[in-house]
Protein backbone atom coordinates (compact mmCIF):
# COMPACT_ATOMS: atom_id res chain seq x y z
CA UNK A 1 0.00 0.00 0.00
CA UNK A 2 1.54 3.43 -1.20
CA UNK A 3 -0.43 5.79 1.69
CA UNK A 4 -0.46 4.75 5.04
CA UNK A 5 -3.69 5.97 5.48
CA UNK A 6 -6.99 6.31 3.80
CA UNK A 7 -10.29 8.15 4.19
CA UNK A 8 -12.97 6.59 5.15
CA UNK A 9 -15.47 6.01 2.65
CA UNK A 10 -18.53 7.25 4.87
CA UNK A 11 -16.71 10.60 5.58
CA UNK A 12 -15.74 10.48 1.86
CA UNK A 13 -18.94 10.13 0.01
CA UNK A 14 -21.03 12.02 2.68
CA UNK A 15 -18.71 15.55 1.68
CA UNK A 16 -19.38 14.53 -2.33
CA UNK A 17 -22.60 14.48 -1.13
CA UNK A 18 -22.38 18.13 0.64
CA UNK A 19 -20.57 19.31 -2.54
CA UNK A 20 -22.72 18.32 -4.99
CA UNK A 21 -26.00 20.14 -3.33
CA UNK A 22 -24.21 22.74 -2.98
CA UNK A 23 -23.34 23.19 -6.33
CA UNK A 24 -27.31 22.25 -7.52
CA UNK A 25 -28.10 25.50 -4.95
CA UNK A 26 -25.52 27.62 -6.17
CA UNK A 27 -26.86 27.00 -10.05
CA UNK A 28 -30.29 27.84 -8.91
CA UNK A 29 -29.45 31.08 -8.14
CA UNK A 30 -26.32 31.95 -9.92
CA UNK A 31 -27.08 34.02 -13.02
CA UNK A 32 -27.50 32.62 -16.27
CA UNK A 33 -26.34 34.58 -18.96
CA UNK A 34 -28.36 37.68 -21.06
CA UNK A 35 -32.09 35.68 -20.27
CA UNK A 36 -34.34 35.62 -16.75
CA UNK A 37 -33.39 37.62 -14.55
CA UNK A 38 -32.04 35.92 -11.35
CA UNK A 39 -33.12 36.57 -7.51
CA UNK A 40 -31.25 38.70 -5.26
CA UNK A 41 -28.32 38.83 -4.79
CA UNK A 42 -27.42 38.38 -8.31
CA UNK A 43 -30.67 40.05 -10.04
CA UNK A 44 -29.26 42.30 -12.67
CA UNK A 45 -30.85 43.92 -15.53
CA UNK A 46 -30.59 42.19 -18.51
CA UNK A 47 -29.05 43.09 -22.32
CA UNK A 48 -32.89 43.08 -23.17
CA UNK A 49 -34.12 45.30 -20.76
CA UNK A 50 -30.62 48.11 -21.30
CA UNK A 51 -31.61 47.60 -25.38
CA UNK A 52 -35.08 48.08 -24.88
CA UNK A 53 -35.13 50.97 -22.58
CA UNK A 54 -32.27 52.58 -25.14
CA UNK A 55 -35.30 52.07 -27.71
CA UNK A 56 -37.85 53.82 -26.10
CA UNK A 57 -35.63 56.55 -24.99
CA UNK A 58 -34.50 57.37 -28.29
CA UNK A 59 -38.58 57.15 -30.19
CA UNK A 60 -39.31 59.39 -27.17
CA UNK A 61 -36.33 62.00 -28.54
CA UNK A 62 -37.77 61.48 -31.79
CA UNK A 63 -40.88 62.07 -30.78
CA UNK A 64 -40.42 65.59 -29.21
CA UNK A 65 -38.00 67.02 -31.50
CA UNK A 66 -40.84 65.81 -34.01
CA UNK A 67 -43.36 67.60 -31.90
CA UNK A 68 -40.66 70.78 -31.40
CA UNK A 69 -40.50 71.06 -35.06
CA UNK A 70 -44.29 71.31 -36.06
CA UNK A 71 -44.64 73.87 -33.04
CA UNK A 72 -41.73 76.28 -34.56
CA UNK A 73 -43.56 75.65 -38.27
CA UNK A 74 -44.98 79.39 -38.71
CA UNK A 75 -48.54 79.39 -39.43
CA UNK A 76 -49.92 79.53 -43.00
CA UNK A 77 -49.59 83.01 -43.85
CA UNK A 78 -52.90 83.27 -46.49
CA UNK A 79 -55.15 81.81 -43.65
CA UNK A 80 -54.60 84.86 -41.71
CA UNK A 81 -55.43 87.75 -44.51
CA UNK A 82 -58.91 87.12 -44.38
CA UNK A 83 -61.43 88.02 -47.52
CA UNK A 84 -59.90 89.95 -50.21
């Protein structure tokens, strides 16, 4: 026999054991790439969410520069001359 030695078996297989829930826990909450976000304390906001909310920020831009530049359009000039 090389060691002199050895680990028991029962203390041996009961910390695989240990480890391997551990690890099954640890996936259940660990985040999982760009998709659902995960529970605290790894909840982050996801490439979706940053993408989407760059979206909406940028139609609402366009939307009000849209809405600046029909306010600054001076009237129609022959409404305003009345009968001739």
């Amino acid at each position: 026999m090389v060691y002199g030695t050895h680990m028991s078996d029962r203390i041996f297989f009961s910390l695989a054991a240990l480890a391997a829930v551990l690890m099954v826990a640890l996936a259940l909450v660990y985040p999982q790439g760009i998709g659902k976000r995960s529970p605290k304390p790894f909840g982050h906001e996801t490439y979706y969410a940053i993408e989407a909310r760059k979206d909406a920020a940028a139609a609402a831009a366009a939307a009000k520069a849209k809405a600046a530049k029909a306010a600054a359009k001076p009237a129609d000039a022959s409404a305003m001359r009345g009968p001739l």
